[in-house]
C-alpha atoms as a PDB file:
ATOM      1  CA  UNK A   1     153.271 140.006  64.557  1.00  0.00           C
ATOM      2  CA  UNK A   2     157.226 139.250  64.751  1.00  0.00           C
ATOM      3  CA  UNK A   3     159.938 139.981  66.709  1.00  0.00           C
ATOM      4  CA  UNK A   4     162.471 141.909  65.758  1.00  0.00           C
ATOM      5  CA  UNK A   5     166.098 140.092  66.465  1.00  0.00           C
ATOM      6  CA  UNK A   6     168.269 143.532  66.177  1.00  0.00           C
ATOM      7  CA  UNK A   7     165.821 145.744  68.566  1.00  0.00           C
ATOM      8  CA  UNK A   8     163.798 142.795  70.138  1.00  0.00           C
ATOM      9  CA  UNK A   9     160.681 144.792  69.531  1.00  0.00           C
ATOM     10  CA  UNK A  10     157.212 143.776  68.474  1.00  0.00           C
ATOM     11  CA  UNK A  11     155.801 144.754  65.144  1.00  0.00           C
ATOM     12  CA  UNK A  12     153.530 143.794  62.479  1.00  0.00           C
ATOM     13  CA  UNK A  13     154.702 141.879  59.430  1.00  0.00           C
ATOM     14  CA  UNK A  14     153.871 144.870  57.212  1.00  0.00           C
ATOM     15  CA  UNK A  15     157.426 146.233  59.522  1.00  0.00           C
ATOM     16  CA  UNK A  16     159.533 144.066  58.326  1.00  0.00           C
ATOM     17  CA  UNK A  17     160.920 143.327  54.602  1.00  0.00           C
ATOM     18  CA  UNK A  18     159.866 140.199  52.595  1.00  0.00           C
ATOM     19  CA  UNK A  19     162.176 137.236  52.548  1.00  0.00           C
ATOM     20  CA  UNK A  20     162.025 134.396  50.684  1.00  0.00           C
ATOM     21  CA  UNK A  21     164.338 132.279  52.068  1.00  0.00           C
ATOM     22  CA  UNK A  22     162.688 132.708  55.946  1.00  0.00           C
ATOM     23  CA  UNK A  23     159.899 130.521  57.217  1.00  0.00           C
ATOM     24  CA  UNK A  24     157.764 133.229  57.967  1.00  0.00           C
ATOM     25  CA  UNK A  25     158.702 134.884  54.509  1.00  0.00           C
ATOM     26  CA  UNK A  26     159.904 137.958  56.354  1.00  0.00           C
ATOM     27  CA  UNK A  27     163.632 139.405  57.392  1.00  0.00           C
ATOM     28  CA  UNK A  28     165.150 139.013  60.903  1.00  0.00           C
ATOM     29  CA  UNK A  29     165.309 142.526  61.431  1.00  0.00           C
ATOM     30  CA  UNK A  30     162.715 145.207  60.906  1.00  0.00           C
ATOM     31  CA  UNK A  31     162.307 147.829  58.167  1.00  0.00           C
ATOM     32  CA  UNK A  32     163.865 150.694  60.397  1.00  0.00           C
ATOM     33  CA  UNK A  33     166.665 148.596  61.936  1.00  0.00           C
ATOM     34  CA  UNK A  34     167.648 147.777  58.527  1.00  0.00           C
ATOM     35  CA  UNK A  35     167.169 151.241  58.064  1.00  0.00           C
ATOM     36  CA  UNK A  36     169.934 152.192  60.841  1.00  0.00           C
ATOM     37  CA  UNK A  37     172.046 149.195  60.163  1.00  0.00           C
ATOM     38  CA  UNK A  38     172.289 150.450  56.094  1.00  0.00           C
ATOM     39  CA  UNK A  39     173.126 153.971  56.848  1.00  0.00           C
ATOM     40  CA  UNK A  40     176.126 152.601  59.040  1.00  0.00           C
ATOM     41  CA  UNK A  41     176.899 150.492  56.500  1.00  0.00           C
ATOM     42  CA  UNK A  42     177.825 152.975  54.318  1.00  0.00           C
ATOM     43  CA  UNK A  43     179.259 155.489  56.429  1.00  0.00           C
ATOM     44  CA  UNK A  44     181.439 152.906  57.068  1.00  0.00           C
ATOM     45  CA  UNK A  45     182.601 152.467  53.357  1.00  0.00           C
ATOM     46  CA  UNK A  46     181.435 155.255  51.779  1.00  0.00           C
ATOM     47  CA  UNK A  47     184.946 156.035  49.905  1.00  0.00           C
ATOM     48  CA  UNK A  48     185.102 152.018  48.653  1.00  0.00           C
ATOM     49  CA  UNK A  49     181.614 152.575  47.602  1.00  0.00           C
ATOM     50  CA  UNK A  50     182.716 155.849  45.862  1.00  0.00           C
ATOM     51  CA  UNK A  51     186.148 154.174  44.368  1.00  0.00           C
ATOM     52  CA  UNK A  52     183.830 151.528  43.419  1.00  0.00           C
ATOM     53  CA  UNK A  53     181.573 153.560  41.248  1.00  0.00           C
ATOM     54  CA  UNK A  54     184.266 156.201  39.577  1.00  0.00           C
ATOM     55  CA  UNK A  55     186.162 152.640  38.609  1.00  0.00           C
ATOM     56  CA  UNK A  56     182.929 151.102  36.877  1.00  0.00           C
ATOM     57  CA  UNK A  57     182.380 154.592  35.465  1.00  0.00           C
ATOM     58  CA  UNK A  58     185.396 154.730  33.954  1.00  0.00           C
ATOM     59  CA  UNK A  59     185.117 151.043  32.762  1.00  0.00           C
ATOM     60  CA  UNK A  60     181.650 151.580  31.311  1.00  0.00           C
ATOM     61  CA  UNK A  61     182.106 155.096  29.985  1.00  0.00           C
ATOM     62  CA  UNK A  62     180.991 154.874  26.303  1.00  0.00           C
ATOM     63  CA  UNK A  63     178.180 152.547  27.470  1.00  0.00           C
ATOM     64  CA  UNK A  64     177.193 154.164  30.259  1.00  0.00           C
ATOM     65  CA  UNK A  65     176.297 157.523  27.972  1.00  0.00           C
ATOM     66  CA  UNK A  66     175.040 155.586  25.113  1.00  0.00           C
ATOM     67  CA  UNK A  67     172.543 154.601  27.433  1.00  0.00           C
ATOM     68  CA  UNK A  68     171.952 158.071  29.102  1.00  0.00           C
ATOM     69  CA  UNK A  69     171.150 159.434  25.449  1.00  0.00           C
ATOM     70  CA  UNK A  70     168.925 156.357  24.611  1.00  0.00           C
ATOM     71  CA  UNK A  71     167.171 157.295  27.503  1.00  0.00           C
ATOM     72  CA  UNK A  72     166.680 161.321  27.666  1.00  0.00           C
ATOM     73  CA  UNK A  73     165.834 160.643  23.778  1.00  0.00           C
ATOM     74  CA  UNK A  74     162.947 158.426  24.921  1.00  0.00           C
ATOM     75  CA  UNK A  75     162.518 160.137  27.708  1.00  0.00           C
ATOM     76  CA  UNK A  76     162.421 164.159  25.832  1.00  0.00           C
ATOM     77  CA  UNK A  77     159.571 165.803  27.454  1.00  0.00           C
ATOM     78  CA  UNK A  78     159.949 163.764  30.963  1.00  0.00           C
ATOM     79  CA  UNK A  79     163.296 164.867  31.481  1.00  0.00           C
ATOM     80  CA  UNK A  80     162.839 168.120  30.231  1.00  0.00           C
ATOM     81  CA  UNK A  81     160.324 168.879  32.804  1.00  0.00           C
ATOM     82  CA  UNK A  82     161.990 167.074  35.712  1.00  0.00           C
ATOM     83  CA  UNK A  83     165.107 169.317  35.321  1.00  0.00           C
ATOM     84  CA  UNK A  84     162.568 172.365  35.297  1.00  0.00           C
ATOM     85  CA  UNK A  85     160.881 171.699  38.399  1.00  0.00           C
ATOM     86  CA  UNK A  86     163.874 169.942  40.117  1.00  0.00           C
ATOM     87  CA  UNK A  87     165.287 173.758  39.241  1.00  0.00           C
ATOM     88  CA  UNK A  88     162.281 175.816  40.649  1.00  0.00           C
ATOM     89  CA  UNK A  89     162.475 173.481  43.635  1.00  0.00           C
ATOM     90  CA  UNK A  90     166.209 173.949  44.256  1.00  0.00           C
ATOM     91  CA  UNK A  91     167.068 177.368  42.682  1.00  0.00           C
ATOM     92  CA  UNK A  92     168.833 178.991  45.578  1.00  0.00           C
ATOM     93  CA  UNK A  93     170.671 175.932  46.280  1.00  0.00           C
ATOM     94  CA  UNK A  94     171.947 174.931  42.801  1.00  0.00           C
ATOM     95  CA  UNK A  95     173.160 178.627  42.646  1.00  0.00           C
ATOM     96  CA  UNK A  96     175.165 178.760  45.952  1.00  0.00           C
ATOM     97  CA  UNK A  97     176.370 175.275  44.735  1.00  0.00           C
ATOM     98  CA  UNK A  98     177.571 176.791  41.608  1.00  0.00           C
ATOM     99  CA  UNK A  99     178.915 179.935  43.209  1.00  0.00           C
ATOM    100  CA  UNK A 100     181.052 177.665  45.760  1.00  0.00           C
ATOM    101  CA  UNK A 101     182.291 175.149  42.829  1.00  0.00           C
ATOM    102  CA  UNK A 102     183.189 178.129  40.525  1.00  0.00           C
ATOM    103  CA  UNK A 103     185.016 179.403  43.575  1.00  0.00           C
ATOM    104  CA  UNK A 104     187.084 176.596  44.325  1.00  0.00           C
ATOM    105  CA  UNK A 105     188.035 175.781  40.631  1.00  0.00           C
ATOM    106  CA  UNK A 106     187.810 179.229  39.106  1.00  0.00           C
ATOM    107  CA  UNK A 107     191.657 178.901  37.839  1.00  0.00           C
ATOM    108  CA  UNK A 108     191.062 175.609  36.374  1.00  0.00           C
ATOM    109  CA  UNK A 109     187.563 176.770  34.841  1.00  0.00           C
ATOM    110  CA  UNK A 110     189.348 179.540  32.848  1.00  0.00           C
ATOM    111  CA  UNK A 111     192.154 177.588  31.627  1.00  0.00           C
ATOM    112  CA  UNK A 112     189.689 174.565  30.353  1.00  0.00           C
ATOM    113  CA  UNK A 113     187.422 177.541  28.201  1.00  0.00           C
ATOM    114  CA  UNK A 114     191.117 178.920  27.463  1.00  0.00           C
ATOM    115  CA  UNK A 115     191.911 176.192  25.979  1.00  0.00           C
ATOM    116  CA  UNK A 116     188.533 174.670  24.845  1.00  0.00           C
ATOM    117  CA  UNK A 117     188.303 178.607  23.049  1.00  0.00           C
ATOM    118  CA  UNK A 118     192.228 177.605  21.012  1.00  0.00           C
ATOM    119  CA  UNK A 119     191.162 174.478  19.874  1.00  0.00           C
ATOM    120  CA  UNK A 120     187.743 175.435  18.448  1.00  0.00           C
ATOM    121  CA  UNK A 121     188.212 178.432  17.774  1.00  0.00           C
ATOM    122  CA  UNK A 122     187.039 178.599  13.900  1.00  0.00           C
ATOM    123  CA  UNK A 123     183.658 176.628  14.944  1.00  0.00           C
ATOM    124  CA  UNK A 124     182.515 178.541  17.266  1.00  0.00           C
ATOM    125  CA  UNK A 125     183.020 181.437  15.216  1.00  0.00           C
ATOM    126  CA  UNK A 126     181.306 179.885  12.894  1.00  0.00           C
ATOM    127  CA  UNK A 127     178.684 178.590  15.498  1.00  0.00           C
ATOM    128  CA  UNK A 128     178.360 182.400  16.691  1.00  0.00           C
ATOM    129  CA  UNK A 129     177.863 183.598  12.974  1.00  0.00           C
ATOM    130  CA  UNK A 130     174.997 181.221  12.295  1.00  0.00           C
ATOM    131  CA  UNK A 131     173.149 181.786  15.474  1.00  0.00           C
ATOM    132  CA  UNK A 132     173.328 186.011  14.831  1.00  0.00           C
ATOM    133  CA  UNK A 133     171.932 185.044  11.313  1.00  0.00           C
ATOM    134  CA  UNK A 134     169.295 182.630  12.549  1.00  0.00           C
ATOM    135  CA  UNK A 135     168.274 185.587  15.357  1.00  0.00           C
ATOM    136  CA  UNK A 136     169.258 188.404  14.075  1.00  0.00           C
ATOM    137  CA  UNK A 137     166.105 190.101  14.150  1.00  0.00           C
ATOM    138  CA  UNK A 138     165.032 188.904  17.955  1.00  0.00           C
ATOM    139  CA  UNK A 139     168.536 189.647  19.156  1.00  0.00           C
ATOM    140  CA  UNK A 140     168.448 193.291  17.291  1.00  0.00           C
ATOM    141  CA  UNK A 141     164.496 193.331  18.585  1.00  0.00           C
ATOM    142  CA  UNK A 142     165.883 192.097  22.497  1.00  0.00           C
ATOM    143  CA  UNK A 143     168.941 195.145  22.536  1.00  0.00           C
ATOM    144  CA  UNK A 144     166.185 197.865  21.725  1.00  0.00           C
ATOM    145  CA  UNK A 145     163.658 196.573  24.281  1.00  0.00           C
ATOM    146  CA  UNK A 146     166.343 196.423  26.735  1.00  0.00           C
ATOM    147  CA  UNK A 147     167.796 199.873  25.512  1.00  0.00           C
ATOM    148  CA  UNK A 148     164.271 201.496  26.159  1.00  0.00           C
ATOM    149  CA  UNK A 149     163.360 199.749  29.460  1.00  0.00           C
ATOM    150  CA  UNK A 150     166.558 201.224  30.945  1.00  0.00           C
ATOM    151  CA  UNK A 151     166.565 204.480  29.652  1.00  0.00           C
ATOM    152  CA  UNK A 152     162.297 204.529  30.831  1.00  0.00           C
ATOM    153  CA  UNK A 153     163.926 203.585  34.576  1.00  0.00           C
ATOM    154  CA  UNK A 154     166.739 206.263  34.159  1.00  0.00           C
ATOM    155  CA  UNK A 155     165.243 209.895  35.730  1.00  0.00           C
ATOM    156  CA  UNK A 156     165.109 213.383  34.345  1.00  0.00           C
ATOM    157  CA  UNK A 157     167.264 215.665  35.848  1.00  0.00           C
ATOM    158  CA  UNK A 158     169.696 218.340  35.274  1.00  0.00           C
ATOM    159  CA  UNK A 159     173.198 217.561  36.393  1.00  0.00           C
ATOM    160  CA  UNK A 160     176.990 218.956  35.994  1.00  0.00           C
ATOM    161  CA  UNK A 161     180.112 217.074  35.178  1.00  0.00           C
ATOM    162  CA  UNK A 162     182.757 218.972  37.530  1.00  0.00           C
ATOM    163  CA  UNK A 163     186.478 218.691  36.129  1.00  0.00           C
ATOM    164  CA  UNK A 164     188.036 218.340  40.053  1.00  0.00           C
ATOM    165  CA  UNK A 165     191.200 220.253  39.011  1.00  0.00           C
ATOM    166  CA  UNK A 166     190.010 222.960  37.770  1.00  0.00           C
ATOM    167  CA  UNK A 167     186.647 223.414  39.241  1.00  0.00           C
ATOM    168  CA  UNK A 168     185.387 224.215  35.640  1.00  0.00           C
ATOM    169  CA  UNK A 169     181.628 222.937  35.076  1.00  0.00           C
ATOM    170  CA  UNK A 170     179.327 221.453  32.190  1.00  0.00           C
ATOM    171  CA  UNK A 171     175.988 222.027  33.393  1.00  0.00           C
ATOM    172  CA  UNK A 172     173.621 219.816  31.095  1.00  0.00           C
ATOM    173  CA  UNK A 173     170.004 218.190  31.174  1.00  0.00           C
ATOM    174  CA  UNK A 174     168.215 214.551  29.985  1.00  0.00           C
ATOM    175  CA  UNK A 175     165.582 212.921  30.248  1.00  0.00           C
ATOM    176  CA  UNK A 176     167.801 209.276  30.810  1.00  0.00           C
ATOM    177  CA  UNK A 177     169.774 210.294  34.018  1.00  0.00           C
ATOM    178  CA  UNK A 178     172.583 208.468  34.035  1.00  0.00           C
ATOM    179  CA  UNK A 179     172.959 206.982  30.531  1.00  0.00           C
ATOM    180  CA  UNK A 180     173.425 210.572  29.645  1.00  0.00           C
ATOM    181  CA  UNK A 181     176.916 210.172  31.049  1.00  0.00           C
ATOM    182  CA  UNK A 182     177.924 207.077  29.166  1.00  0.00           C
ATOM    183  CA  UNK A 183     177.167 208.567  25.799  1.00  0.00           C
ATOM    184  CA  UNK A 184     179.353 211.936  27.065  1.00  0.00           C
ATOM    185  CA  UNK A 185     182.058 209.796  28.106  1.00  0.00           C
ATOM    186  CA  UNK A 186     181.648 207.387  25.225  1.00  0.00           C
ATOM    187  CA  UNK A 187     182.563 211.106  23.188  1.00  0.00           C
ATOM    188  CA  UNK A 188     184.788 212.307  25.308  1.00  0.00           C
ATOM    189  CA  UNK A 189     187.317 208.973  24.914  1.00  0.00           C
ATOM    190  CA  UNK A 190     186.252 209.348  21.044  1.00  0.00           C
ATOM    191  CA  UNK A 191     187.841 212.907  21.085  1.00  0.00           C
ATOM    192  CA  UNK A 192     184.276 214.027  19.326  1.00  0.00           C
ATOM    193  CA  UNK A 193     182.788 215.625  21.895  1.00  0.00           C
ATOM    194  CA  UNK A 194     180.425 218.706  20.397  1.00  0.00           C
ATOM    195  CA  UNK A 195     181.896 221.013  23.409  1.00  0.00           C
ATOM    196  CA  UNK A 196     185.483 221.651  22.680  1.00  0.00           C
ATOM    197  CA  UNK A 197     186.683 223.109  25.874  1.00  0.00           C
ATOM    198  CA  UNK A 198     185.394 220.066  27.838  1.00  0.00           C
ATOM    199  CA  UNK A 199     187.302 217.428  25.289  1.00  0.00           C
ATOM    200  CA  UNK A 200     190.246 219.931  25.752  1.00  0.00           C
ATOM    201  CA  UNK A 201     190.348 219.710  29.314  1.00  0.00           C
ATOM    202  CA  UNK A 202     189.240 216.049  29.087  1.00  0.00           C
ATOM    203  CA  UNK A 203     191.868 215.075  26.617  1.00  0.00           C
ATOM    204  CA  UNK A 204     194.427 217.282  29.136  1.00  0.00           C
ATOM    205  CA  UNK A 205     193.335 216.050  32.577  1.00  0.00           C
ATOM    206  CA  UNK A 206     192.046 212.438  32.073  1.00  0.00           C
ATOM    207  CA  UNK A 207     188.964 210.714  32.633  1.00  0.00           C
ATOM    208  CA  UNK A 208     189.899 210.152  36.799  1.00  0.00           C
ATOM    209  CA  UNK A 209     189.549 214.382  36.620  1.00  0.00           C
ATOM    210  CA  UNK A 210     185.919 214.705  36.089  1.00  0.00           C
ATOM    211  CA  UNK A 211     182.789 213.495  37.945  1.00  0.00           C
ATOM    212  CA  UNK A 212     179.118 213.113  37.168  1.00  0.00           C
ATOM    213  CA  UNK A 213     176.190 214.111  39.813  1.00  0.00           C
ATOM    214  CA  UNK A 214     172.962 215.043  39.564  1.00  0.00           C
ATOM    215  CA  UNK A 215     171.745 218.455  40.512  1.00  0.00           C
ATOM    216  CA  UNK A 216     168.048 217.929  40.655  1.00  0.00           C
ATOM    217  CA  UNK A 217     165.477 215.258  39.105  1.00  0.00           C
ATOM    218  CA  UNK A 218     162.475 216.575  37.528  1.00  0.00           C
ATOM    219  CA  UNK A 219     159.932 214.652  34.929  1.00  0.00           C
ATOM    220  CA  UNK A 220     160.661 214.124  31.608  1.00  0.00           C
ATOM    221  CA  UNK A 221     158.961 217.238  30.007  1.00  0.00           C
ATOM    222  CA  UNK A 222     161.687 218.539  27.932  1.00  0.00           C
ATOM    223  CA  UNK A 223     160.313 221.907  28.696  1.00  0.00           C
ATOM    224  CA  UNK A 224     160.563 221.819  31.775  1.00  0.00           C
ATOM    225  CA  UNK A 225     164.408 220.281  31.762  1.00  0.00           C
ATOM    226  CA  UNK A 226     165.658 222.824  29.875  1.00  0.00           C
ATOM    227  CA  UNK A 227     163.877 225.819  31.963  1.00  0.00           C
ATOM    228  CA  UNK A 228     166.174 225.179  34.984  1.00  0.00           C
ATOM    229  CA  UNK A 229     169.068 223.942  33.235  1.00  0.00           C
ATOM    230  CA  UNK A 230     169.184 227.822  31.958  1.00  0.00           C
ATOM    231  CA  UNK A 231     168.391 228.851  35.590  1.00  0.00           C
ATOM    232  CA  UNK A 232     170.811 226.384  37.326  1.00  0.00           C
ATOM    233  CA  UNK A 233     173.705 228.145  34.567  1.00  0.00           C
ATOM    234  CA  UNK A 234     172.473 231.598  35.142  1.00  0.00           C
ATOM    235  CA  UNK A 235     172.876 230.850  39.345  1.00  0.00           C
ATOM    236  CA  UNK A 236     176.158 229.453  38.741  1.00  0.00           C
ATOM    237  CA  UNK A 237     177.551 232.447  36.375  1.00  0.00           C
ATOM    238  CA  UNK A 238     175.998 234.537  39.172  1.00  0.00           C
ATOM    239  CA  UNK A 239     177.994 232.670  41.987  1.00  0.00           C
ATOM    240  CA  UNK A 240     181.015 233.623  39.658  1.00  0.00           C
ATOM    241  CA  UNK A 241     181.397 229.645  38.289  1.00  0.00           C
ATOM    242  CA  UNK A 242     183.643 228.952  35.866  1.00  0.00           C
ATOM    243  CA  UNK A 243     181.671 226.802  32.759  1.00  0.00           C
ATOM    244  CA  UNK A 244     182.484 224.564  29.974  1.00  0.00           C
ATOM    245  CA  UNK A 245     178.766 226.060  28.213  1.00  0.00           C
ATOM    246  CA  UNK A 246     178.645 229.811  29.596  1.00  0.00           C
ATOM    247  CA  UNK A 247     175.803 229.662  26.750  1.00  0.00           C
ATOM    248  CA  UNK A 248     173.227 226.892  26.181  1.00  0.00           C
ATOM    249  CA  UNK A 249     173.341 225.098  23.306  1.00  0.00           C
ATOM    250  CA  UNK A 250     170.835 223.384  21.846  1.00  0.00           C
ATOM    251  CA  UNK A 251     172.144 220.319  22.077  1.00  0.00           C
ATOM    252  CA  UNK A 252     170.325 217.499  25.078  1.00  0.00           C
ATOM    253  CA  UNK A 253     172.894 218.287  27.330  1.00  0.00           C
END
């Protein structure tokens, strides 16, 4: 047992840290006094300690990560997997940490890719042309899978595009909900639309003059879609609606 001299407390020998230079080869003060008195310590000169080390950084610079890529090379698979689990560990945290860095330095962030993007500019063009040629086919492979999973989330429905000036209609049906839209618009701004009283009125009015709403979501039996869209048409002519397709077409609408 020992006395502590900093808290005057009692403890075993296993409490305190070893210490050559003492008779009873153990420090003065005990493990968690040391503790305390560390912590002060360097809340006391934490920004010398923090000068210290951005000085010997910048001293050391070229040795300092020579030696950080002597030891991830050693240290591949180690490292590898300490960053992944350090990542799983901390993922919500790393991300706020991100979010709140990109936050306070998101002018400075797009002038350094700015200019990182001028000065490189031919390799990574290059860069970007050998890594579409290395993946080409899992890239291609990756846009179609992606393609199809969203367009299997999308509903069936029937649904209008309503030109708000005019109150004109385009009653239409699909079996990808709201993608259907994109590829209309994608037409529209193409000025090859296959209706050409809509691209008329489109081309006349501007895009800010027409909205896109469902009417009513139904399965995806194409049967079945294009059933009501004839009876949701044959209503509106009845309720005296003015429509882009007074006929349907046989186009997916």
């Amino acid at each position: 047992m020992k006395v502590c001299k900093k808290c005057n407390e009692t403890k075993p020998l296993t409490e305190f840290h070893k210490d050559k230079s003492a008779k009873d080869g153990r420090h003065a003060y005990c493990k968690a006094c040391k503790r305390i008195s560390a912590k002060q310590w360097y809340q006391e000169n934490k920004e010398a300690i923090a000068e210290h080390h951005r000085q010997y950084r910048q001293k050391n610079k070229e040795a300092i990560s020579e030696h950080n890529r002597q030891y991830r090379q050693k240290n591949k698979e180690a490292v590898l997997e300490y960053q992944r689990q350090y990542y799983q560990e901390n993922k919500e945290a790393i991300a706020k940490r991100e979010r709140q860095y990109y936050q306070k330095n998101k002018e400075a962030i797009s002038e350094y890719k700015r200019q990182y993007r001028q000065k490189n500019k031919e390799a990574i063009t290059e860069h970007q042309r050998q890594w579409y040629q290395e993946n080409k086919k899992a890239f291609l492979e990756r846009g179609r899978q992606y393609r199809q999973e969203r367009k299997a989330k999308q509903p069936g429905c029937v649904y209008q595009i309503v030109n708000s000036i005019n109150g004109k209609v385009y009653v239409g049906q699909t079996t990808s909900g709201n993608l259907r839209w994109k590829k209309h618009l994608s037409a529209l701004r193409g000025n090859y639309h296959e209706n050409p009283n809509l691209q008329a009125d489109f081309n006349k009015f501007g895009e800010e003059a027409f909205e896109w709403s469902i009417i009513q979501e139904l399965s995806k039996d194409k049967e079945m879609l294009e059933q009501e869209e004839t009876k949701i048409i044959q209503k509106f002519l009845s309720e005296g609606k003015n429509l882009y397709n007074v006929q349907k077409t046989s186009e997916d609408k």
